[in-house]
N, C-alpha and C. Protein backbone atom coordinates (compact mmCIF):
# COMPACT_ATOMS: atom_id res chain seq x y z
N UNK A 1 89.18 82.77 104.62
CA UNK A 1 90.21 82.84 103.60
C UNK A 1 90.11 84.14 102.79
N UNK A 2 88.54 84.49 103.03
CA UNK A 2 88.67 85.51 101.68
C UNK A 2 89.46 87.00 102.57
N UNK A 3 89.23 87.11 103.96
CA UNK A 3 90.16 88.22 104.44
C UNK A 3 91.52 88.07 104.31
N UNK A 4 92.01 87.11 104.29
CA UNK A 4 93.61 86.81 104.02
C UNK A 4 93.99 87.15 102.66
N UNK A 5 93.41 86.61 101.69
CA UNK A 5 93.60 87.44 99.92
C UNK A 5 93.51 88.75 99.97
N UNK A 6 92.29 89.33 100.74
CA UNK A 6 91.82 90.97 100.70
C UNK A 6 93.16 91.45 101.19
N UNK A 7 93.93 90.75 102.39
CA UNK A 7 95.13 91.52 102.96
C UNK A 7 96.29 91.80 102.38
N UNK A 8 96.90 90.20 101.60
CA UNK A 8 97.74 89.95 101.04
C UNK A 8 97.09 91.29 99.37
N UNK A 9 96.67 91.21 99.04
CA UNK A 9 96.03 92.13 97.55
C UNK A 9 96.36 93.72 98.22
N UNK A 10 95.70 93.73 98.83
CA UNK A 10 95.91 95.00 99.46
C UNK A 10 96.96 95.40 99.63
N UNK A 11 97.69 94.65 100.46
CA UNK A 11 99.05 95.19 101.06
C UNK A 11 100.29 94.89 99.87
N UNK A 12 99.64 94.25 98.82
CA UNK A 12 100.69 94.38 97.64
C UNK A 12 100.68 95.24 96.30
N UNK A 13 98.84 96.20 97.01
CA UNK A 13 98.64 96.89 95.76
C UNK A 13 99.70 98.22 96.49
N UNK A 14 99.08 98.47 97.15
CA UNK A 14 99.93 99.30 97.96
C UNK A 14 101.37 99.46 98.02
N UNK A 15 102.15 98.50 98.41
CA UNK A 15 103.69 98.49 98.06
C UNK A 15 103.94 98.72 96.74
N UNK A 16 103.19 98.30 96.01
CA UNK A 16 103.68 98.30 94.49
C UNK A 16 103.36 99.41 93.83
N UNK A 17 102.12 100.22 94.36
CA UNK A 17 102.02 101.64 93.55
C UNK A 17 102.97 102.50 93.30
N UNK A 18 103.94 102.90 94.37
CA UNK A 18 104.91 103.56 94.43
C UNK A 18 106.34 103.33 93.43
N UNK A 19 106.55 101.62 93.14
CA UNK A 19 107.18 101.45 91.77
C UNK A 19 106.94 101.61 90.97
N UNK A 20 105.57 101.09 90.48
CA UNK A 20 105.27 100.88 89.41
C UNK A 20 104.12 102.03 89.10
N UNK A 21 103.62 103.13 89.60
CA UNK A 21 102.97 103.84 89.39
C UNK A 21 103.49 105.35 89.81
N UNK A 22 104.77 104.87 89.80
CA UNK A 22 105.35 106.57 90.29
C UNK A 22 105.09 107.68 89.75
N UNK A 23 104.72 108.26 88.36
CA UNK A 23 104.28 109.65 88.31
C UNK A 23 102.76 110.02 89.11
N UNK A 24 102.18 108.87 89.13
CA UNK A 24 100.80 108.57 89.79
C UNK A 24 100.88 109.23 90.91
N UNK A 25 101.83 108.74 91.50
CA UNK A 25 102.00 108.93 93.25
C UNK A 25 102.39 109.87 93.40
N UNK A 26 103.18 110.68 92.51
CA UNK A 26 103.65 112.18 92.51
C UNK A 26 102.31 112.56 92.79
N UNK A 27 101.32 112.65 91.59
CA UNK A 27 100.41 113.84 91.37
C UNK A 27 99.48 113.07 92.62
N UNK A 28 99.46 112.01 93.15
CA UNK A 28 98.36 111.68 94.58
C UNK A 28 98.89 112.90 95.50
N UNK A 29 99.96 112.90 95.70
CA UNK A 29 100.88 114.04 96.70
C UNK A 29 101.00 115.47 96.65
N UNK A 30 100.78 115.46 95.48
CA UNK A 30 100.72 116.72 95.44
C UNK A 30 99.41 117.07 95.16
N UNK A 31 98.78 116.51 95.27
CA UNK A 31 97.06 116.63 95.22
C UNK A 31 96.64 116.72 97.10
N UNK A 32 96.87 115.84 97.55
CA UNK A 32 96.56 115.60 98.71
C UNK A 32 97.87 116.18 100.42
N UNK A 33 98.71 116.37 99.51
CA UNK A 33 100.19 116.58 100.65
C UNK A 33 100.53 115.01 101.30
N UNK A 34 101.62 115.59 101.29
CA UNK A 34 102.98 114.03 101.70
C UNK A 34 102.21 113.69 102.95
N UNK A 35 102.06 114.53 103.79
CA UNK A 35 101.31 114.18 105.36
C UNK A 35 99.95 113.11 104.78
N UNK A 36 99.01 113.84 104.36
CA UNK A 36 97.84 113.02 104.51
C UNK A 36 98.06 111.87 103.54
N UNK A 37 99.09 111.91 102.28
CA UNK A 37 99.74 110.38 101.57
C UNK A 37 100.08 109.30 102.54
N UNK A 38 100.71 110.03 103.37
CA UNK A 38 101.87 108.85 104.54
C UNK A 38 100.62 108.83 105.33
N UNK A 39 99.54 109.11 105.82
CA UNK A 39 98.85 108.60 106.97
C UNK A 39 97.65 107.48 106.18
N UNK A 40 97.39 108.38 105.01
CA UNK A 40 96.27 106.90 104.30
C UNK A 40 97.48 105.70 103.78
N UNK A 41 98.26 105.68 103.46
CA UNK A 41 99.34 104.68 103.64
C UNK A 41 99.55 103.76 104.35
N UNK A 42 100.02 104.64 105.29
CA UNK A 42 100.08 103.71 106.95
C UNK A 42 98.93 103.32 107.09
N UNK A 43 97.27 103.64 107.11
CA UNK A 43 96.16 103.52 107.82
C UNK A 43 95.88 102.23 106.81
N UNK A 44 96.20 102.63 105.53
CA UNK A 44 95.70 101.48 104.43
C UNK A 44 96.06 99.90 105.08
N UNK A 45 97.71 100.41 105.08
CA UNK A 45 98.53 99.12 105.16
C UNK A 45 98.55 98.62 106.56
N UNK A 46 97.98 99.13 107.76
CA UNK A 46 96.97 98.68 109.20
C UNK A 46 96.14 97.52 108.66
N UNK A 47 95.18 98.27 107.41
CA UNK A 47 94.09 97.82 107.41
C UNK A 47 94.49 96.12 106.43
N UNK A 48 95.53 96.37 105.45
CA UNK A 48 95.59 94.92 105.40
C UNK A 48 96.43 94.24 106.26
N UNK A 49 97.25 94.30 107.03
CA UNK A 49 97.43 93.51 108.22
C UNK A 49 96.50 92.76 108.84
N UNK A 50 95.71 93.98 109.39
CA UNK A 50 94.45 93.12 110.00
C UNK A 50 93.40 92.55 109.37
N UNK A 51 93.58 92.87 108.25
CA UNK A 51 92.79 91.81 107.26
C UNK A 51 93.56 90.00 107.33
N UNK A 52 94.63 90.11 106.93
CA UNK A 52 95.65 89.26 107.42
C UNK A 52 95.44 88.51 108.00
N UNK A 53 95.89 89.20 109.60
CA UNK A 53 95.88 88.32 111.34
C UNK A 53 94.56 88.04 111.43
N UNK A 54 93.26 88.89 110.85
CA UNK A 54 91.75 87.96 110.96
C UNK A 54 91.59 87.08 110.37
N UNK A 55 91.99 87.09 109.86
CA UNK A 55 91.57 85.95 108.24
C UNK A 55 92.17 84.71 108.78
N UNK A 56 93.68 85.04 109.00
CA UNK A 56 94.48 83.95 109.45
C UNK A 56 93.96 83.44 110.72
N UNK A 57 93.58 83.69 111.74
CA UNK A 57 92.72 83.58 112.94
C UNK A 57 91.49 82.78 112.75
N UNK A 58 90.30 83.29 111.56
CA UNK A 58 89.13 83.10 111.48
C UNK A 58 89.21 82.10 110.07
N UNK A 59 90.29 81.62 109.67
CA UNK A 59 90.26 80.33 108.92
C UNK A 59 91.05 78.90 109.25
N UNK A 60 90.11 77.83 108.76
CA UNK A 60 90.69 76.65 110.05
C UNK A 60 91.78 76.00 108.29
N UNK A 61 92.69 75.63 108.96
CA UNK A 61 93.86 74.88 108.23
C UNK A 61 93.44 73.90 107.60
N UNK A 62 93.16 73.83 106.11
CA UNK A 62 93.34 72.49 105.28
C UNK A 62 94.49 72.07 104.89
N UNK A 63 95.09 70.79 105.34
CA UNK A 63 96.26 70.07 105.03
C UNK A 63 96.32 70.01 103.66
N UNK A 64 97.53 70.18 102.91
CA UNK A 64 97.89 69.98 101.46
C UNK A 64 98.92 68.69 101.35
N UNK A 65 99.68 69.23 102.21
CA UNK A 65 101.02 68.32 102.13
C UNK A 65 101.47 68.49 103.31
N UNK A 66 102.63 67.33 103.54
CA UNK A 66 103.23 67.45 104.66
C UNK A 66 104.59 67.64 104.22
N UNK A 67 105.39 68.26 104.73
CA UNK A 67 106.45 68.68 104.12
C UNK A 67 107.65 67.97 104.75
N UNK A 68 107.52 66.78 104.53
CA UNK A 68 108.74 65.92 105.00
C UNK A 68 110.37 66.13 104.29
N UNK A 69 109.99 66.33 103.81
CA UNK A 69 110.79 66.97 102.53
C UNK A 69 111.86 67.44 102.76
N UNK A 70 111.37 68.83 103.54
CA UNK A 70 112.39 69.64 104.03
C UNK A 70 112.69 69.63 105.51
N UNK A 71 114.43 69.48 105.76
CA UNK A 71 114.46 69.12 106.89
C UNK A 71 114.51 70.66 107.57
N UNK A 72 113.98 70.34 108.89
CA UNK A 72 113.36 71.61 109.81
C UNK A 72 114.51 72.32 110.10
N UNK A 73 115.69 71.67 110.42
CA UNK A 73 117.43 72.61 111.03
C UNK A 73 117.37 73.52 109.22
N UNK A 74 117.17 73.07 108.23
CA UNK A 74 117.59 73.72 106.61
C UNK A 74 116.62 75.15 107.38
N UNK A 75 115.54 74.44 107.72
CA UNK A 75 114.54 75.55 106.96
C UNK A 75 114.72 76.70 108.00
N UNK A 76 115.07 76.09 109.22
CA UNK A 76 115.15 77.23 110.21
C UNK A 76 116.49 78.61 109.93
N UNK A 77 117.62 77.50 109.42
CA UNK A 77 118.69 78.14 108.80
C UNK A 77 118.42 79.46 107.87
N UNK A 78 117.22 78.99 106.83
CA UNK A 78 117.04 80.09 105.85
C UNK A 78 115.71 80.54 106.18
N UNK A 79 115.19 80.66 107.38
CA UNK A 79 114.13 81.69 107.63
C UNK A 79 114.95 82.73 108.65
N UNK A 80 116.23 82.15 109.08
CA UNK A 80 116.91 82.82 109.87
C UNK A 80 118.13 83.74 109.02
N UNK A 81 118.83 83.48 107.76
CA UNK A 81 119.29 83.74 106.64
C UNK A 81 118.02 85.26 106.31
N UNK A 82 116.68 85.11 106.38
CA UNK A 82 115.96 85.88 105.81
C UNK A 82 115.74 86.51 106.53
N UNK A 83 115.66 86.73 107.77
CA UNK A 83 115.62 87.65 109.22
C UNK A 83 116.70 88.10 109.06
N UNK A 84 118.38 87.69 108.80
CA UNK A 84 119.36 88.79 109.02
C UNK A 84 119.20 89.88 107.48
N UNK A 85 118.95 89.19 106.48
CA UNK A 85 118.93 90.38 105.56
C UNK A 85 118.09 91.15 105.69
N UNK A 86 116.91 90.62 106.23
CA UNK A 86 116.17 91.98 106.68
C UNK A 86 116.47 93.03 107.77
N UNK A 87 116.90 92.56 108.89
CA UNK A 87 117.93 93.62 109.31
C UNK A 87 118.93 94.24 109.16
N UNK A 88 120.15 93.87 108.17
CA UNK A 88 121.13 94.01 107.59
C UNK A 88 120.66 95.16 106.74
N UNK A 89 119.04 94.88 106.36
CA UNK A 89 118.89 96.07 105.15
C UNK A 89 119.46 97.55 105.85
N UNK A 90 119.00 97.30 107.27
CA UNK A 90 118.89 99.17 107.93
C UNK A 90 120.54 98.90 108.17
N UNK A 91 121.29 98.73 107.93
CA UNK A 91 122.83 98.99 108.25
C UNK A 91 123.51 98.96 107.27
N UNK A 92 124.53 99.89 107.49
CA UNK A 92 125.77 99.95 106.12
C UNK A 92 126.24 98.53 106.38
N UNK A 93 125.65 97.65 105.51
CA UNK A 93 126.65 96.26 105.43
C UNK A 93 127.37 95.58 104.35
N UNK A 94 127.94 95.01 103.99
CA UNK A 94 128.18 94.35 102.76
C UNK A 94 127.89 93.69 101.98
N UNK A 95 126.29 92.96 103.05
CA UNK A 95 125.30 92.57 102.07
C UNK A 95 124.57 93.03 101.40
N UNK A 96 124.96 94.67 101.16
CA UNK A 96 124.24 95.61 100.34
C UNK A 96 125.02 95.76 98.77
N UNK A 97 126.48 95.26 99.03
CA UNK A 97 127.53 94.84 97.59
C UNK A 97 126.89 93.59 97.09
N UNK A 98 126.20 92.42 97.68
CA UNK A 98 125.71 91.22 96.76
C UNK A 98 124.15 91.79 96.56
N UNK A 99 123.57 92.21 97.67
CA UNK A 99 121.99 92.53 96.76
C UNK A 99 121.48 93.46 97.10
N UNK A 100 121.05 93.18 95.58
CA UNK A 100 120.07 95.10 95.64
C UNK A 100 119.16 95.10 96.73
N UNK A 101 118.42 94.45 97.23
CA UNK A 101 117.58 94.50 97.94
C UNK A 101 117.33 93.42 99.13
N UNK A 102 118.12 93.66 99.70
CA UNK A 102 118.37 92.34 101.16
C UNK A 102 117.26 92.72 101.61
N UNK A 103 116.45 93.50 102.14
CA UNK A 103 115.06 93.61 102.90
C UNK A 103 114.14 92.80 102.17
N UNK A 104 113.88 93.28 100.86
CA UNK A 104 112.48 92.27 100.22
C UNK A 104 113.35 90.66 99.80
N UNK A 105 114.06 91.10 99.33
CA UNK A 105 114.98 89.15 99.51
C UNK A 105 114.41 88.58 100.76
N UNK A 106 114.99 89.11 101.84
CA UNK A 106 114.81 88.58 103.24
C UNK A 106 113.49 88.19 103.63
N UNK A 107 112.89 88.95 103.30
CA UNK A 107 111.05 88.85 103.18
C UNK A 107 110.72 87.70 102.38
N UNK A 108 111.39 87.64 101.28
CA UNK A 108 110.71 86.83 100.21
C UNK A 108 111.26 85.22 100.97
N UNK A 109 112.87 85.25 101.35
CA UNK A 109 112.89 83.85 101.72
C UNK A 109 111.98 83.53 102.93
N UNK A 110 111.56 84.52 104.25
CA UNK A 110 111.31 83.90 105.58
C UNK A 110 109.73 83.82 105.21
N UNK A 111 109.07 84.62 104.04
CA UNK A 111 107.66 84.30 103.63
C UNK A 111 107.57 83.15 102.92
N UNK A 112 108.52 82.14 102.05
CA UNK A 112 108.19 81.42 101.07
C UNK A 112 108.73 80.48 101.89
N UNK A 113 109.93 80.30 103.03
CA UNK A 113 110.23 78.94 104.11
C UNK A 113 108.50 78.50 105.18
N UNK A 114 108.13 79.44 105.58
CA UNK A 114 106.79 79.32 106.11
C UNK A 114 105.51 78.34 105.01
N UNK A 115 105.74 79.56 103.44
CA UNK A 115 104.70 78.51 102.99
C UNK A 115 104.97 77.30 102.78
N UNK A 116 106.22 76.81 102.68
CA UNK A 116 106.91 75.24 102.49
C UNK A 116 106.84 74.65 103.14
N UNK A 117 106.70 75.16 104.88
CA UNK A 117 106.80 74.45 105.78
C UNK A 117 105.84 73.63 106.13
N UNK A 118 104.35 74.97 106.16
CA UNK A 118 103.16 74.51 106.92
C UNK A 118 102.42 73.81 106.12
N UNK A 119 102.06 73.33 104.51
CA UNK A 119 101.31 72.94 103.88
C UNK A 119 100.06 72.60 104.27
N UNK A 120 99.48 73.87 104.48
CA UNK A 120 98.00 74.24 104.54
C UNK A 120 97.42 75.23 103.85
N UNK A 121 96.37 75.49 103.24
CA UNK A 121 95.75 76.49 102.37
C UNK A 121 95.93 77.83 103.15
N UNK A 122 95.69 78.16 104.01
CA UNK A 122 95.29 79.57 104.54
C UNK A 122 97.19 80.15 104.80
N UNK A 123 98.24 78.96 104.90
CA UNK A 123 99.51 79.39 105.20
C UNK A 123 99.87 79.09 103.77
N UNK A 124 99.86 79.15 103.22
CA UNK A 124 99.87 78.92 101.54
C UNK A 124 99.43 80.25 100.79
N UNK A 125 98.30 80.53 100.98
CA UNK A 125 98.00 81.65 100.45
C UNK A 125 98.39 82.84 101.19
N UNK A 126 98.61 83.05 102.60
CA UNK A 126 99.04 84.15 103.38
C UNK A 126 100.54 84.62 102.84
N UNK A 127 101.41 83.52 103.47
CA UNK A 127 103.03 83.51 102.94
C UNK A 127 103.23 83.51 101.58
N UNK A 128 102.94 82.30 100.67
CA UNK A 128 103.57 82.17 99.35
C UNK A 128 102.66 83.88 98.81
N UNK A 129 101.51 84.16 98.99
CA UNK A 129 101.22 85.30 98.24
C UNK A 129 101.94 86.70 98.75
N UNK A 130 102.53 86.71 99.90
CA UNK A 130 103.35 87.56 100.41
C UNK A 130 105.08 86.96 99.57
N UNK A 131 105.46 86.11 99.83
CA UNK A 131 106.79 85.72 98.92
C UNK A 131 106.25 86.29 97.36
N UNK A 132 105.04 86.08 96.69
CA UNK A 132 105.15 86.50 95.48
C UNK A 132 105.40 87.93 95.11
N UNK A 133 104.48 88.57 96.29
CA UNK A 133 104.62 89.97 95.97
C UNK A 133 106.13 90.63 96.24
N UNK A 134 106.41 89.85 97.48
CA UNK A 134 108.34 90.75 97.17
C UNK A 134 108.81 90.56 96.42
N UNK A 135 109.10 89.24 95.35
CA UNK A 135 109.68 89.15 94.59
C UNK A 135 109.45 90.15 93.23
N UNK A 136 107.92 89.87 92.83
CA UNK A 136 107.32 91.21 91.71
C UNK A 136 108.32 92.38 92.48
N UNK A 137 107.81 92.94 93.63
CA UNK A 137 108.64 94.33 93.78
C UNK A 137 109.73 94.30 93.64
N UNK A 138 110.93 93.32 94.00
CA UNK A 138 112.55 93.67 93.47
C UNK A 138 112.37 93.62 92.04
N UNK A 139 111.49 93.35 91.30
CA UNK A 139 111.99 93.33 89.90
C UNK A 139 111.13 94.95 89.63
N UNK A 140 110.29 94.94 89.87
CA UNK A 140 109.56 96.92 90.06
C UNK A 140 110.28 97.59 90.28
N UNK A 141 110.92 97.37 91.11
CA UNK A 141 111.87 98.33 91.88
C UNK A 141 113.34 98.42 91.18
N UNK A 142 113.83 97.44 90.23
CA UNK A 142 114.75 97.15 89.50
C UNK A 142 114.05 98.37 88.27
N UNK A 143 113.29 97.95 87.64
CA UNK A 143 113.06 98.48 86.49
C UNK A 143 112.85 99.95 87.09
N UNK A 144 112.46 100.34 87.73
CA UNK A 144 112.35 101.70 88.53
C UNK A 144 113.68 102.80 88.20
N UNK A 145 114.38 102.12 89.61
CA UNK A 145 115.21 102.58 89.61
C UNK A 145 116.79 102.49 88.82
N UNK A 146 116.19 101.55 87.75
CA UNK A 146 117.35 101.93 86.51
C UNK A 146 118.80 101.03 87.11
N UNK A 147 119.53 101.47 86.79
CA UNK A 147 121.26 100.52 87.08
C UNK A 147 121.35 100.75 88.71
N UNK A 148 122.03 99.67 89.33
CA UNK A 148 122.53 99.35 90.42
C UNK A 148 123.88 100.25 90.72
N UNK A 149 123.90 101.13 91.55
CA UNK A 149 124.82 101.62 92.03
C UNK A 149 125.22 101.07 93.61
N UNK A 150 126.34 100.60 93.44
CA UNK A 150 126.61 99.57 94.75
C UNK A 150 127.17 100.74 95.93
N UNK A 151 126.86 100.90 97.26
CA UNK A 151 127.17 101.47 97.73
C UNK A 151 128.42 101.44 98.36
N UNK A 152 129.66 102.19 99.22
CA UNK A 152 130.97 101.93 99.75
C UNK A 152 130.57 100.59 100.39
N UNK A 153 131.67 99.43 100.37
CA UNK A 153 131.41 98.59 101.49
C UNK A 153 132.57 99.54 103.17
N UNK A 154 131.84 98.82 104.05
CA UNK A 154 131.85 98.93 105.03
C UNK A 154 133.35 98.77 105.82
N UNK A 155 133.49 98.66 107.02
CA UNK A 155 134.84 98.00 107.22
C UNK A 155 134.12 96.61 108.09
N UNK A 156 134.77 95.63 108.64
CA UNK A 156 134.27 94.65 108.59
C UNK A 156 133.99 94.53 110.09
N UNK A 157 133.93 95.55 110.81
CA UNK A 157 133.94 95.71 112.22
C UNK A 157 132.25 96.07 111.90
N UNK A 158 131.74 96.79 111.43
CA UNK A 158 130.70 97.19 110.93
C UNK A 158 129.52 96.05 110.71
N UNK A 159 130.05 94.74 110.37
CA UNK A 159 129.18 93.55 109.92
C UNK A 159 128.30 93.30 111.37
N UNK A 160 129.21 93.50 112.31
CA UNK A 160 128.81 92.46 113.90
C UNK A 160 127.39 92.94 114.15
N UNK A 161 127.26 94.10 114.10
CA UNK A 161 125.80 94.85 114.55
C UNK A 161 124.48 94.25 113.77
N UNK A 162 124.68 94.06 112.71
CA UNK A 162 123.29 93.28 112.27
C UNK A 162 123.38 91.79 112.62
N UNK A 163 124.83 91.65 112.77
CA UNK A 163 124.66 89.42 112.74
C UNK A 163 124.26 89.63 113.99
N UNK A 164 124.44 90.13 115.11
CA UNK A 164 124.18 89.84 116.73
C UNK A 164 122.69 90.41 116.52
N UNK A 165 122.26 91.40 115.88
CA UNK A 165 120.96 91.93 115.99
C UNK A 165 119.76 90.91 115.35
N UNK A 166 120.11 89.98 114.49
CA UNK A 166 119.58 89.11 113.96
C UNK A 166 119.30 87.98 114.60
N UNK A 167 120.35 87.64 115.12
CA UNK A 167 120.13 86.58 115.95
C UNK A 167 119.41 86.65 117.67
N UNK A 168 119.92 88.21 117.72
CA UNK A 168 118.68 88.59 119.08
C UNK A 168 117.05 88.48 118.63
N UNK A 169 116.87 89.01 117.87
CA UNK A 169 115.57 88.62 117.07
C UNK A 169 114.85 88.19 116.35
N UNK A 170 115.65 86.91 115.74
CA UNK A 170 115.56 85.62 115.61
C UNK A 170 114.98 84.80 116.84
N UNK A 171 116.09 84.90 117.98
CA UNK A 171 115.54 84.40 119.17
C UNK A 171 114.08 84.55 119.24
N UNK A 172 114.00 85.83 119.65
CA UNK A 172 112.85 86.61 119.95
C UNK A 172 111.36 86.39 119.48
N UNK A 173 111.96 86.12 117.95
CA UNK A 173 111.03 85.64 117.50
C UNK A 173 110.67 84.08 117.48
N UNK A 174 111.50 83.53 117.58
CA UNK A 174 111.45 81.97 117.92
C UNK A 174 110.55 81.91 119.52
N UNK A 175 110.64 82.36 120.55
CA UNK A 175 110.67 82.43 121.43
C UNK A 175 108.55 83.41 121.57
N UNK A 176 108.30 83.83 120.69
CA UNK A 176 106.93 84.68 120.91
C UNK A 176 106.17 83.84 119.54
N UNK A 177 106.70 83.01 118.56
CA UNK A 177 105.64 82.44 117.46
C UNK A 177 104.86 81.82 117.81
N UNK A 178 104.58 81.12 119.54
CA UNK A 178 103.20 80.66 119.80
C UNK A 178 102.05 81.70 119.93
N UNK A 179 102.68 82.97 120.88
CA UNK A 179 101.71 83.74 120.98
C UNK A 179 100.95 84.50 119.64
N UNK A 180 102.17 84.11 118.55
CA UNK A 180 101.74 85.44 117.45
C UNK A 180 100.70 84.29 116.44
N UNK A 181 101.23 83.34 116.68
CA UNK A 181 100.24 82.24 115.29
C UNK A 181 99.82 81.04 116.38
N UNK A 182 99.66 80.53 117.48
CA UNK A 182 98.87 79.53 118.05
C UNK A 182 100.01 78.33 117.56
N UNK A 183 101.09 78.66 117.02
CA UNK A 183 102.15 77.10 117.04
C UNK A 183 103.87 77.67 117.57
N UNK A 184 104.04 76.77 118.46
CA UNK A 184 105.06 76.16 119.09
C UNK A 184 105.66 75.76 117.94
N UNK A 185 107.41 76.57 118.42
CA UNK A 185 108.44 75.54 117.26
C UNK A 185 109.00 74.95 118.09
N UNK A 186 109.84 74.18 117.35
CA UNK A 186 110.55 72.85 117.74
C UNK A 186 112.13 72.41 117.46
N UNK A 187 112.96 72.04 117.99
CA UNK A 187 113.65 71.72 117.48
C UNK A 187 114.16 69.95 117.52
């Protein structure tokens, strides 16, 4: 468990320096150059990943709850809802006129449907502490960058490319979550 906190901490000190510590990150850069910034970056944020996938690997599941609760077609709906805004982020779409930030939204719902789902400690602390940290960053990133300037919307021919791209990798991902976490979904 304790590599899964180290990952999740890590990989949210990291995202978050750059909001919330921006003159900081200036003078890191210009101390060190943008090149060797972006490679301890990347190398950092490797390193909590695999803090992460070990942790998550090398800790056995304590049951909390069972989440009868929520029915599985809802939840699949809005982990799939959270996969298209995250792709939607890289395209001129129109879900960029309702939110500032469809990528960490998208993150925040398909990380916080997981921790609801699995009610176990190690998927509890992996996901919900990953859902916490996107959420802190849209509001970092709010206060950051000051008023919302909405960008042109699109024409509506423009939408198809992320909904078909979403749902290809949605599939995709439906289709590889045994190999990536050791569980089979279901419908």
């Amino acid at each position: 468990m304790t590599l899964i906190i180290v990952g999740v901490i890590l990989w949210s000190v990291l995202h978050l320096f750059p909001a919330l510590a921006h003159a900081k990150r200036i003078t890191v850069i210009e101390k060190i150059g943008i090149g060797k910034y972006k490679l301890l970056f990347t190398l950092l944020i490797f390193a909590s990943i695999a803090c992460m996938v070990f942790g998550w690997r090398n800790t056995a599941p304590e049951l909390l709850y069972v989440a009868s609760w929520l029915p599985l077609h809802l939840a699949y709906v809005l982990i799939y809802f959270g996969v298209f805004l995250m792709v939607a982020s890289g395209f001129n779409t129109r879900v960029k006129q309702l939110i500032r930030h469809p990528q960490l939204t998208g993150f925040a719902i398909w990380a916080a449907m997981h921790a609801l789902l699995n009610g176990d400690t190690r998927t509890l602390v992996l996901f919900g502490g990953l859902a916490l940290w996107a959420i802190i960053e849209i509001f970092a990133l709010n206060v950051r960058d000051g008023e919302w300037h909405k960008p042109q919307p699109p024409s509506r021919l423009r939408e198809l490319k992320p909904l078909l791209t979403s749902v290809a990798l949605f599939a995709l991902l439906f289709f590889i979550h045994p190999y990536l976490s050791g569980k089979a979904l279901v419908f």
